[in-house]
PDB file of N, CA and C in Angstrom:
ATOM      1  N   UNK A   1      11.204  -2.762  -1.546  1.00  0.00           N
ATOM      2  CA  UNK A   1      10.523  -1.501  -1.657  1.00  0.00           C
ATOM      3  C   UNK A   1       9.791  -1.237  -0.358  1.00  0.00           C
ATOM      4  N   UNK A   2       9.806   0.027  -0.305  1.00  0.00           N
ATOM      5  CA  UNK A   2       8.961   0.736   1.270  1.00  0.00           C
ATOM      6  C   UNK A   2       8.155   1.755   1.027  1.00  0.00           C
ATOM      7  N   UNK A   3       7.333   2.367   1.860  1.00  0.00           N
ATOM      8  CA  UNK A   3       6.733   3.771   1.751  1.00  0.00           C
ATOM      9  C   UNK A   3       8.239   4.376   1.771  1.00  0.00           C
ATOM     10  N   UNK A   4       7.821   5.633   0.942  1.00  0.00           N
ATOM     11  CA  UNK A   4       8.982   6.958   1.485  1.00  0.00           C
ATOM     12  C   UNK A   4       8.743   7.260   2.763  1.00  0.00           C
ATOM     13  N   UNK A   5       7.299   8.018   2.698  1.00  0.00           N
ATOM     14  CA  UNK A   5       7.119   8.683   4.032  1.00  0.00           C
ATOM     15  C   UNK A   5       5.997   8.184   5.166  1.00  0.00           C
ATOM     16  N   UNK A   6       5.957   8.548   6.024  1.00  0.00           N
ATOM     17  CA  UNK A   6       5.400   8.054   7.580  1.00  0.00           C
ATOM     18  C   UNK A   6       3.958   9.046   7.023  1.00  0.00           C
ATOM     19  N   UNK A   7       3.192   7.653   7.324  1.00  0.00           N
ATOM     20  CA  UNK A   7       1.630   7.764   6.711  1.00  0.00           C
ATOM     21  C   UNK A   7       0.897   7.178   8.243  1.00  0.00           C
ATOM     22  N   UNK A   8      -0.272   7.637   8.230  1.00  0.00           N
ATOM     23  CA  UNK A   8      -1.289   7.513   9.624  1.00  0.00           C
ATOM     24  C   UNK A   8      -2.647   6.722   8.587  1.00  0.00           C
ATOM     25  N   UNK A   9      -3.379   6.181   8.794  1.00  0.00           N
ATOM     26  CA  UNK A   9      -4.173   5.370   8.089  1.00  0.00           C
ATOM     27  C   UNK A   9      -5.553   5.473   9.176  1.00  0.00           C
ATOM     28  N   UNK A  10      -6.951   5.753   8.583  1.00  0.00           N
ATOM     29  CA  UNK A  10      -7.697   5.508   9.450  1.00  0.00           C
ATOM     30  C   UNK A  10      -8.990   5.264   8.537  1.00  0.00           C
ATOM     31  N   UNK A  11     -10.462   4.385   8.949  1.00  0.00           N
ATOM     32  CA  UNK A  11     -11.387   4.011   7.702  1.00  0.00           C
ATOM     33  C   UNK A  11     -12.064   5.089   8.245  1.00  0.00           C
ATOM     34  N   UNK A  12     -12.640   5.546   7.001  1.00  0.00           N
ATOM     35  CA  UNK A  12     -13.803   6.747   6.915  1.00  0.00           C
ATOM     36  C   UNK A  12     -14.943   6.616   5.939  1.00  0.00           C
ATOM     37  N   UNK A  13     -15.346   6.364   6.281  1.00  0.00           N
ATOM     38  CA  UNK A  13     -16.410   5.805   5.008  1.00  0.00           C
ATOM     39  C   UNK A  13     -16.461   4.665   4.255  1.00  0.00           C
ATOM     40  N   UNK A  14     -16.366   4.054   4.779  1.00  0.00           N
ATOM     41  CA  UNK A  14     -15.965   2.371   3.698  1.00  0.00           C
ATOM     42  C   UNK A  14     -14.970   2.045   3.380  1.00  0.00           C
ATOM     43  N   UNK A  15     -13.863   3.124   3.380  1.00  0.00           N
ATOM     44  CA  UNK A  15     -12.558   2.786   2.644  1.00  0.00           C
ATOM     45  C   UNK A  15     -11.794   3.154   3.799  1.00  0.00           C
ATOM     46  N   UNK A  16     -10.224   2.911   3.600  1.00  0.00           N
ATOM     47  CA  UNK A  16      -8.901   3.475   4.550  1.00  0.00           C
ATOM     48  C   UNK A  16      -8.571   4.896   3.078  1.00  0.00           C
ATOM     49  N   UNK A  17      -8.047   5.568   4.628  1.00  0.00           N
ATOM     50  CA  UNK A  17      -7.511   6.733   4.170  1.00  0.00           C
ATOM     51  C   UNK A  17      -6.343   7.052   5.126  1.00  0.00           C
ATOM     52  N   UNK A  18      -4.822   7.189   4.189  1.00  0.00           N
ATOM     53  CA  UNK A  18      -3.856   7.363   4.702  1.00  0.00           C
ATOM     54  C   UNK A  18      -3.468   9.027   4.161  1.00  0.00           C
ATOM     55  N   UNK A  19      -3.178   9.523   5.407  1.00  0.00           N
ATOM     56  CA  UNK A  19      -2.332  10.825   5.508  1.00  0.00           C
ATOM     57  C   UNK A  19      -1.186  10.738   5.617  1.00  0.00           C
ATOM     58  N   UNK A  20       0.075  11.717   5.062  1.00  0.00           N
ATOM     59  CA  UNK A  20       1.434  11.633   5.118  1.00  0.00           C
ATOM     60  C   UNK A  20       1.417  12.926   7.096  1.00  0.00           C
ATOM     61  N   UNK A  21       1.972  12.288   7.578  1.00  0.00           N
ATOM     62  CA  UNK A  21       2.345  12.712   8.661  1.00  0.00           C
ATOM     63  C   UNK A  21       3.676  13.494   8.904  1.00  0.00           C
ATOM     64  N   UNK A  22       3.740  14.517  10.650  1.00  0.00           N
ATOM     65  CA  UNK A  22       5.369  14.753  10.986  1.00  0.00           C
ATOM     66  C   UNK A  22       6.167  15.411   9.573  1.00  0.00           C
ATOM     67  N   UNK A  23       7.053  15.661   9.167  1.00  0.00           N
ATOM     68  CA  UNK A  23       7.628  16.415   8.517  1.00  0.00           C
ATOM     69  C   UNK A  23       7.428  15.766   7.015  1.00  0.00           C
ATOM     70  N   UNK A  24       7.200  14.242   7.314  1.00  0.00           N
ATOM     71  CA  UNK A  24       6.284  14.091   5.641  1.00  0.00           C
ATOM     72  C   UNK A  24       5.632  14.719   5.252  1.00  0.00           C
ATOM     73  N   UNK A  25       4.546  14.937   5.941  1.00  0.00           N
ATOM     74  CA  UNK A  25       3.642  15.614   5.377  1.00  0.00           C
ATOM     75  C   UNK A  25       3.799  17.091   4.656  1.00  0.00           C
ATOM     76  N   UNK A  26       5.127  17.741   4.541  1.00  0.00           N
ATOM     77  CA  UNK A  26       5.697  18.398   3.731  1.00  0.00           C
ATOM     78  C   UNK A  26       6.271  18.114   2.830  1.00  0.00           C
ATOM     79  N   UNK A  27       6.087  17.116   2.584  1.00  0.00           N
ATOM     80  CA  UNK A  27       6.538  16.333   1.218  1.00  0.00           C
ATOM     81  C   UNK A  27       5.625  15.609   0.430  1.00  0.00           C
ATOM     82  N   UNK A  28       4.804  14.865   1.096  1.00  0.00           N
ATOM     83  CA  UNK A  28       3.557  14.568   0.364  1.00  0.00           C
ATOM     84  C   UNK A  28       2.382  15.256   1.427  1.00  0.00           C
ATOM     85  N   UNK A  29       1.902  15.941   0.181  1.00  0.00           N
ATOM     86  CA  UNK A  29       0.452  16.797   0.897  1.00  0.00           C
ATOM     87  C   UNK A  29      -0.940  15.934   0.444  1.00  0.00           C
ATOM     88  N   UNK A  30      -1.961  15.991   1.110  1.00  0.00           N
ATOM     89  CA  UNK A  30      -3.385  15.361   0.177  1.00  0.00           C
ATOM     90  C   UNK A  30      -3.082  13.812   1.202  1.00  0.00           C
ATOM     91  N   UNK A  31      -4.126  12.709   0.639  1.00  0.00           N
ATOM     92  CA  UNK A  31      -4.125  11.918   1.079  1.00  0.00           C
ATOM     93  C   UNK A  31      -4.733  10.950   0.317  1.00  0.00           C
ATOM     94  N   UNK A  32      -4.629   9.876   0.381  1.00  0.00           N
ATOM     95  CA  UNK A  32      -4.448   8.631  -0.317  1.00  0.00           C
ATOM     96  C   UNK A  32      -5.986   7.444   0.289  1.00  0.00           C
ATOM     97  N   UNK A  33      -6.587   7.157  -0.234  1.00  0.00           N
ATOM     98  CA  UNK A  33      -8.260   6.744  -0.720  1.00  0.00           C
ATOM     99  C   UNK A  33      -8.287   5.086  -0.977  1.00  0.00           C
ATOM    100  N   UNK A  34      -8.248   4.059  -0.319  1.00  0.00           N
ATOM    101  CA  UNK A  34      -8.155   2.251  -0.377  1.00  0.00           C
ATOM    102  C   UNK A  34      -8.955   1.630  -0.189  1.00  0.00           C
ATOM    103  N   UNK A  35      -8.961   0.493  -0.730  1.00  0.00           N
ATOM    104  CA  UNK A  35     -10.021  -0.525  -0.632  1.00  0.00           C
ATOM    105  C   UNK A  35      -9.093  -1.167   0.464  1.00  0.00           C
ATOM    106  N   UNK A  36      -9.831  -2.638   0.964  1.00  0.00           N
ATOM    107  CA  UNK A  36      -9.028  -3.528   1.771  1.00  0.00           C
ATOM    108  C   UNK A  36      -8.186  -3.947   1.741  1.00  0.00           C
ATOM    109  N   UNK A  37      -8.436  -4.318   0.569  1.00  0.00           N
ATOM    110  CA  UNK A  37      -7.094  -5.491  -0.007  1.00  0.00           C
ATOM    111  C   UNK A  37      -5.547  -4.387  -0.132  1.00  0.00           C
ATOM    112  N   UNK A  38      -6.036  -3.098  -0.555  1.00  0.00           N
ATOM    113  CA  UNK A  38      -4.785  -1.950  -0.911  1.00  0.00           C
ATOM    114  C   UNK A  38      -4.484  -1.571   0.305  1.00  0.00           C
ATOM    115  N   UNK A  39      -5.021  -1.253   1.676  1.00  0.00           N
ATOM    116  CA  UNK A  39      -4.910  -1.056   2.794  1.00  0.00           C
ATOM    117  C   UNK A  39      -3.707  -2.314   3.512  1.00  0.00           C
ATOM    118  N   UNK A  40      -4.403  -3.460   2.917  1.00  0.00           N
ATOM    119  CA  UNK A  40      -3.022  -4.253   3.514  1.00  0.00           C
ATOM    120  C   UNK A  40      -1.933  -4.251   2.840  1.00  0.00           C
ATOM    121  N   UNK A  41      -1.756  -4.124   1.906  1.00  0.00           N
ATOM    122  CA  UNK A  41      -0.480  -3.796   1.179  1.00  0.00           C
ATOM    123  C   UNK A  41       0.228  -2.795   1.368  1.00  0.00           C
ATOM    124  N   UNK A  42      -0.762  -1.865   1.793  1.00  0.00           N
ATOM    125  CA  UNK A  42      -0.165  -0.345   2.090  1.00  0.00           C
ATOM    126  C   UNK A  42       0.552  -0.700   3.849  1.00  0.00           C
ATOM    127  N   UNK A  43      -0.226  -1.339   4.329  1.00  0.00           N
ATOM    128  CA  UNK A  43       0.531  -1.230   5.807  1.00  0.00           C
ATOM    129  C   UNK A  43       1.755  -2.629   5.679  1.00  0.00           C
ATOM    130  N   UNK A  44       1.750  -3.764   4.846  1.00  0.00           N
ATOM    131  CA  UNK A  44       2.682  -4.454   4.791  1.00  0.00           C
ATOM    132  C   UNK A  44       4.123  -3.699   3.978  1.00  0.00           C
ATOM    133  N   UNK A  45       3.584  -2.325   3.350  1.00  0.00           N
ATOM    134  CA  UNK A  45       4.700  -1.217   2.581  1.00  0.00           C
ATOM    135  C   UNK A  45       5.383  -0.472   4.174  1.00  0.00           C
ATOM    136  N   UNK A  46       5.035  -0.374   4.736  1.00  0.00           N
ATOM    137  CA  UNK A  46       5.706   0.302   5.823  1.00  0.00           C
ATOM    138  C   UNK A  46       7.012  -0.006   6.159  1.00  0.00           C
ATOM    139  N   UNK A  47       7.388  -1.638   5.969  1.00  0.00           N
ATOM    140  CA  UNK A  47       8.371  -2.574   6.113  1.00  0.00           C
ATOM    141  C   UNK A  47       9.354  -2.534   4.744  1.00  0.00           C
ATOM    142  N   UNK A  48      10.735  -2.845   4.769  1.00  0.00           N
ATOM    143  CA  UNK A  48      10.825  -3.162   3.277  1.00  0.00           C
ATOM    144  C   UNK A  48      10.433  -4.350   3.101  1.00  0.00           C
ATOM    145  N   UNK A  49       9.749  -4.597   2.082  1.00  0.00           N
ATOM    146  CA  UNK A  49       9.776  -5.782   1.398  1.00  0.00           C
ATOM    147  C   UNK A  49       9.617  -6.132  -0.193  1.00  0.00           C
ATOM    148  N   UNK A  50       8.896  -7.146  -1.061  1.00  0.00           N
ATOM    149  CA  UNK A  50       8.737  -7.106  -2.780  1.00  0.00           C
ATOM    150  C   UNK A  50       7.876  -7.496  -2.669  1.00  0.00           C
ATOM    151  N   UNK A  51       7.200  -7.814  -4.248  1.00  0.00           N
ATOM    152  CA  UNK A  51       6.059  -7.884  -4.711  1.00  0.00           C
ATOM    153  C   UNK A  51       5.924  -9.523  -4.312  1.00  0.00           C
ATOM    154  N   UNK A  52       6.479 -10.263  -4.448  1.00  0.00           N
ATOM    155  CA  UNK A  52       6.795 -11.593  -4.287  1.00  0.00           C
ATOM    156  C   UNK A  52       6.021 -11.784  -2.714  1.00  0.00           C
ATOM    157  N   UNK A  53       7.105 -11.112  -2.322  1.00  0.00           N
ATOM    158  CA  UNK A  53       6.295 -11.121  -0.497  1.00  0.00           C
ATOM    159  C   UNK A  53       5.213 -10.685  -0.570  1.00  0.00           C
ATOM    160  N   UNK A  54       4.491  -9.796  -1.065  1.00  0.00           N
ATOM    161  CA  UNK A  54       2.930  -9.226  -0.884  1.00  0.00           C
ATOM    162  C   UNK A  54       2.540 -10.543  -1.129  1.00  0.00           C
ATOM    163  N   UNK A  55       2.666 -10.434  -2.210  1.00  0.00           N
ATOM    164  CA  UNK A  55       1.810 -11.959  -3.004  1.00  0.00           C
ATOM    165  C   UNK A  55       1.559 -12.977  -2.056  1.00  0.00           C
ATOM    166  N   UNK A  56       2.802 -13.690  -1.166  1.00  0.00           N
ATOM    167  CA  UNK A  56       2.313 -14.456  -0.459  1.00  0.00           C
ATOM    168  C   UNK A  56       1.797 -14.051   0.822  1.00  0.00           C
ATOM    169  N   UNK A  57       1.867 -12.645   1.652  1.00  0.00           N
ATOM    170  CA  UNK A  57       1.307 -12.356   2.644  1.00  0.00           C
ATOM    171  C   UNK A  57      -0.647 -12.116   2.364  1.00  0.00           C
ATOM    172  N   UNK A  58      -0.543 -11.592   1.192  1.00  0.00           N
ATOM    173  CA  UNK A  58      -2.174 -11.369   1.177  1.00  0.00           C
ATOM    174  C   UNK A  58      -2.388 -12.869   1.049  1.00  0.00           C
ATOM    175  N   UNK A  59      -1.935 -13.733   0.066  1.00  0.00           N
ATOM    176  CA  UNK A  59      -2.049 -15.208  -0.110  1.00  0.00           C
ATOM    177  C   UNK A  59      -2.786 -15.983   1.417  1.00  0.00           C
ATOM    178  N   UNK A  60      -1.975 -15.457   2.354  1.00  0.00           N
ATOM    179  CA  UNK A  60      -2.485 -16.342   4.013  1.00  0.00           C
ATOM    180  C   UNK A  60      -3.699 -15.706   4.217  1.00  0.00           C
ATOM    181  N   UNK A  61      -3.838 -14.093   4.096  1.00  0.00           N
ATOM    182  CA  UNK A  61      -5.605 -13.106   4.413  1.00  0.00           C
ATOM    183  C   UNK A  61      -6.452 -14.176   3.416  1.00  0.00           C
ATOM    184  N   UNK A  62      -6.353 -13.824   2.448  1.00  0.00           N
ATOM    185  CA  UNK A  62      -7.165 -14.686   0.859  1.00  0.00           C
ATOM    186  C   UNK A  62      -6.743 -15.733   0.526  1.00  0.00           C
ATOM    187  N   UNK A  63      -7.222 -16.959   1.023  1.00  0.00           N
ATOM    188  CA  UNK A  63      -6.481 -18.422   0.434  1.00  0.00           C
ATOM    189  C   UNK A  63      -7.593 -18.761  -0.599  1.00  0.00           C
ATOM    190  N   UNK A  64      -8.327 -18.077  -0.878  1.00  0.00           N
ATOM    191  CA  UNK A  64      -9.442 -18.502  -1.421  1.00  0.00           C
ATOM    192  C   UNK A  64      -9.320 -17.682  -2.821  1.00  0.00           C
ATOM    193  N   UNK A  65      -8.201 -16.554  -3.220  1.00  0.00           N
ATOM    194  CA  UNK A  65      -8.078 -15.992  -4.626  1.00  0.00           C
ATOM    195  C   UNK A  65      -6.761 -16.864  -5.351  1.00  0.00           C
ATOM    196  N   UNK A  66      -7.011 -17.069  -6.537  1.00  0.00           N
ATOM    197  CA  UNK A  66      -5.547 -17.024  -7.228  1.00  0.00           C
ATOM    198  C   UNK A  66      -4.407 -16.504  -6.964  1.00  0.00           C
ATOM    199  N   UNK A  67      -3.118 -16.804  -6.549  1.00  0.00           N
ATOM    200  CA  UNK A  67      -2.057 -16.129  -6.617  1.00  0.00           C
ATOM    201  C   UNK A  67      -1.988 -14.925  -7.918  1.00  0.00           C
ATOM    202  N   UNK A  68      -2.244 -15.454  -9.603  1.00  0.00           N
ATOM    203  CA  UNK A  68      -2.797 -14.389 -10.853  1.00  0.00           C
ATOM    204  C   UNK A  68      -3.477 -13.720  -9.809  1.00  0.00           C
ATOM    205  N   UNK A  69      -4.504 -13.862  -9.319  1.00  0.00           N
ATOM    206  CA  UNK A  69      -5.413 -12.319  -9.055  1.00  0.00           C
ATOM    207  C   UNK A  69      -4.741 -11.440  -8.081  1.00  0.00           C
ATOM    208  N   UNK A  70      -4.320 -12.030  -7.314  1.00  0.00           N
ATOM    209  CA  UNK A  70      -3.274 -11.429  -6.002  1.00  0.00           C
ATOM    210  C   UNK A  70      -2.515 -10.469  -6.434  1.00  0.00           C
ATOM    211  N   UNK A  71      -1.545 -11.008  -7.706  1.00  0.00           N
ATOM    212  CA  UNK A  71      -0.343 -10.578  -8.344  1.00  0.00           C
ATOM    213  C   UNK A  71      -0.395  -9.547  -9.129  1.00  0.00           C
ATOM    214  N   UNK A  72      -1.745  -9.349  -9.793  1.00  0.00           N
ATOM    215  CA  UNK A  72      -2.490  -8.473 -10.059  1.00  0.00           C
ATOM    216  C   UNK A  72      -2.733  -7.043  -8.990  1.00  0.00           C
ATOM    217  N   UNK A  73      -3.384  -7.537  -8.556  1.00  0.00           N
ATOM    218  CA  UNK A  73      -3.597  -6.205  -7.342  1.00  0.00           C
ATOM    219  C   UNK A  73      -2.465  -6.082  -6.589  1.00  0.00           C
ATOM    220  N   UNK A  74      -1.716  -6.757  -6.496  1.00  0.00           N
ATOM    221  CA  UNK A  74      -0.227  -5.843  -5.959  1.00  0.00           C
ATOM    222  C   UNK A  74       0.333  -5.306  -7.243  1.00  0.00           C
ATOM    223  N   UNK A  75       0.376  -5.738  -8.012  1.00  0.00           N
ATOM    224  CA  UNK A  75       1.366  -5.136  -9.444  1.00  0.00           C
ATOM    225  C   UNK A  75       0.322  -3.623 -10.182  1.00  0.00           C
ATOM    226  N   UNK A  76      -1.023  -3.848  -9.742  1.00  0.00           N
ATOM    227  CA  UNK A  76      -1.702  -2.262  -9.787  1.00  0.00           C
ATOM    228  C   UNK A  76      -1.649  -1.390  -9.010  1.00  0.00           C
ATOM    229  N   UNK A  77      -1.491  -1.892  -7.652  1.00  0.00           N
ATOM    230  CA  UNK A  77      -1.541  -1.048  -6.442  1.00  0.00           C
ATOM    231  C   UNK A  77      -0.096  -0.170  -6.341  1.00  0.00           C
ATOM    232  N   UNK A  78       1.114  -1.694  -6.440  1.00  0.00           N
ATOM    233  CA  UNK A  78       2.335  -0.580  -6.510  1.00  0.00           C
ATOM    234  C   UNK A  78       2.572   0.214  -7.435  1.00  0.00           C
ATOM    235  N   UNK A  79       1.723   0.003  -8.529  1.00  0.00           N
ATOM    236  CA  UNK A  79       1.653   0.999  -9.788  1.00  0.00           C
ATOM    237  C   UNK A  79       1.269   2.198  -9.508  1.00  0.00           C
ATOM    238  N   UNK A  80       0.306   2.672  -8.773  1.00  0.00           N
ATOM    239  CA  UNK A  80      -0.408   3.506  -8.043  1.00  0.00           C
ATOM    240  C   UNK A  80       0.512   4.917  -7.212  1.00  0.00           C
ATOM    241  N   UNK A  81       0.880   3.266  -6.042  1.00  0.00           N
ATOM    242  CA  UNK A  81       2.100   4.222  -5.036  1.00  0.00           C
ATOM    243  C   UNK A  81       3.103   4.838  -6.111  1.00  0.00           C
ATOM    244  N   UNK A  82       4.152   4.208  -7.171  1.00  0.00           N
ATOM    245  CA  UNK A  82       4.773   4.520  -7.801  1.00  0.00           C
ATOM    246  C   UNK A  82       4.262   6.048  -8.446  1.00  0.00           C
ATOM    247  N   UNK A  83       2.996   6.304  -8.862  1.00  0.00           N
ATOM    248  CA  UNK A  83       2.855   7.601  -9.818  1.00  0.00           C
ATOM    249  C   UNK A  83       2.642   8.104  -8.701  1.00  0.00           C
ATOM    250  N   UNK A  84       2.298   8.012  -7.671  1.00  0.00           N
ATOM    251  CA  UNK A  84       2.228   9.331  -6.840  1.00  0.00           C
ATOM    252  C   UNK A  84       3.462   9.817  -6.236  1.00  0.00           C
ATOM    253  N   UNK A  85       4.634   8.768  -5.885  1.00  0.00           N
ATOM    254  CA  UNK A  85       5.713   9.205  -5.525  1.00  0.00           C
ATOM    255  C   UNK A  85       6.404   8.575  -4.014  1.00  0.00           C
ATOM    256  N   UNK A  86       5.544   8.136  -3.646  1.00  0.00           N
ATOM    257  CA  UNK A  86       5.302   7.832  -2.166  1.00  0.00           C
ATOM    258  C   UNK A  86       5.898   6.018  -1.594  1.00  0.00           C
ATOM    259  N   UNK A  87       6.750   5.482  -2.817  1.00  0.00           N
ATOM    260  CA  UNK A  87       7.716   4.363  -2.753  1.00  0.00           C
ATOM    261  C   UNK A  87       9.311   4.887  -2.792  1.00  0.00           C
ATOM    262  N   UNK A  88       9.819   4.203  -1.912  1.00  0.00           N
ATOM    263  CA  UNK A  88      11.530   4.532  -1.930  1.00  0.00           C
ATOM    264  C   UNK A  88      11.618   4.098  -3.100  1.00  0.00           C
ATOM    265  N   UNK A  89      13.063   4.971  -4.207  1.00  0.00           N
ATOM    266  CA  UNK A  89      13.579   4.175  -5.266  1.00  0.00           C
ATOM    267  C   UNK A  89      14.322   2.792  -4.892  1.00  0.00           C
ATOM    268  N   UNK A  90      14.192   1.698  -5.419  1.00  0.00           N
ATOM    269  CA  UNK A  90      14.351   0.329  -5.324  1.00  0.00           C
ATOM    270  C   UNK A  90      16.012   0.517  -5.928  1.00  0.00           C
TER     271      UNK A  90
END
């Protein structure tokens, strides 16, 4: 799984905030609101990769959470991208 579209990411207030960019941004309008942990997932989404791989890439940032808690916040987060639209179909 990947982003669909070409997103620009920048922190504004405590959180990351990604915009859909370039001719995306006619496809997804508005912009998208993250904590840290969703920010890296969101920029490790740029790439294809799975949930499996998140798991162990945040795993090396956080050696100090559960893989369960990890697996968790990727399996909510891509839940997230999924209702808004903004994941290639797998």
């Amino acid at each position: 799984m990947k982003l669909k579209y070409n997103f620009v990411t920048n922190f504004v207030a405590g959180k990351t905030v990604a915009v859909a960019v370039g001719e995306s941004a006619e496809k997804f309008s508005g912009f998208m609101k993250m904590n840290t942990t969703a920010a890296k997932i969101f920029e490790f989404l740029k790439e294809e990769t799975s949930k499996e791989e998140l798991v162990l890439k945040l795993k090396e940032i956080y050696p100090d959470e559960t893989e369960a808690t990890l697996k968790e916040s990727v399996d909510s987060f891509v839940a997230e991208l999924q209702k808004a639209g903004v994941l290639c179909d797998d």
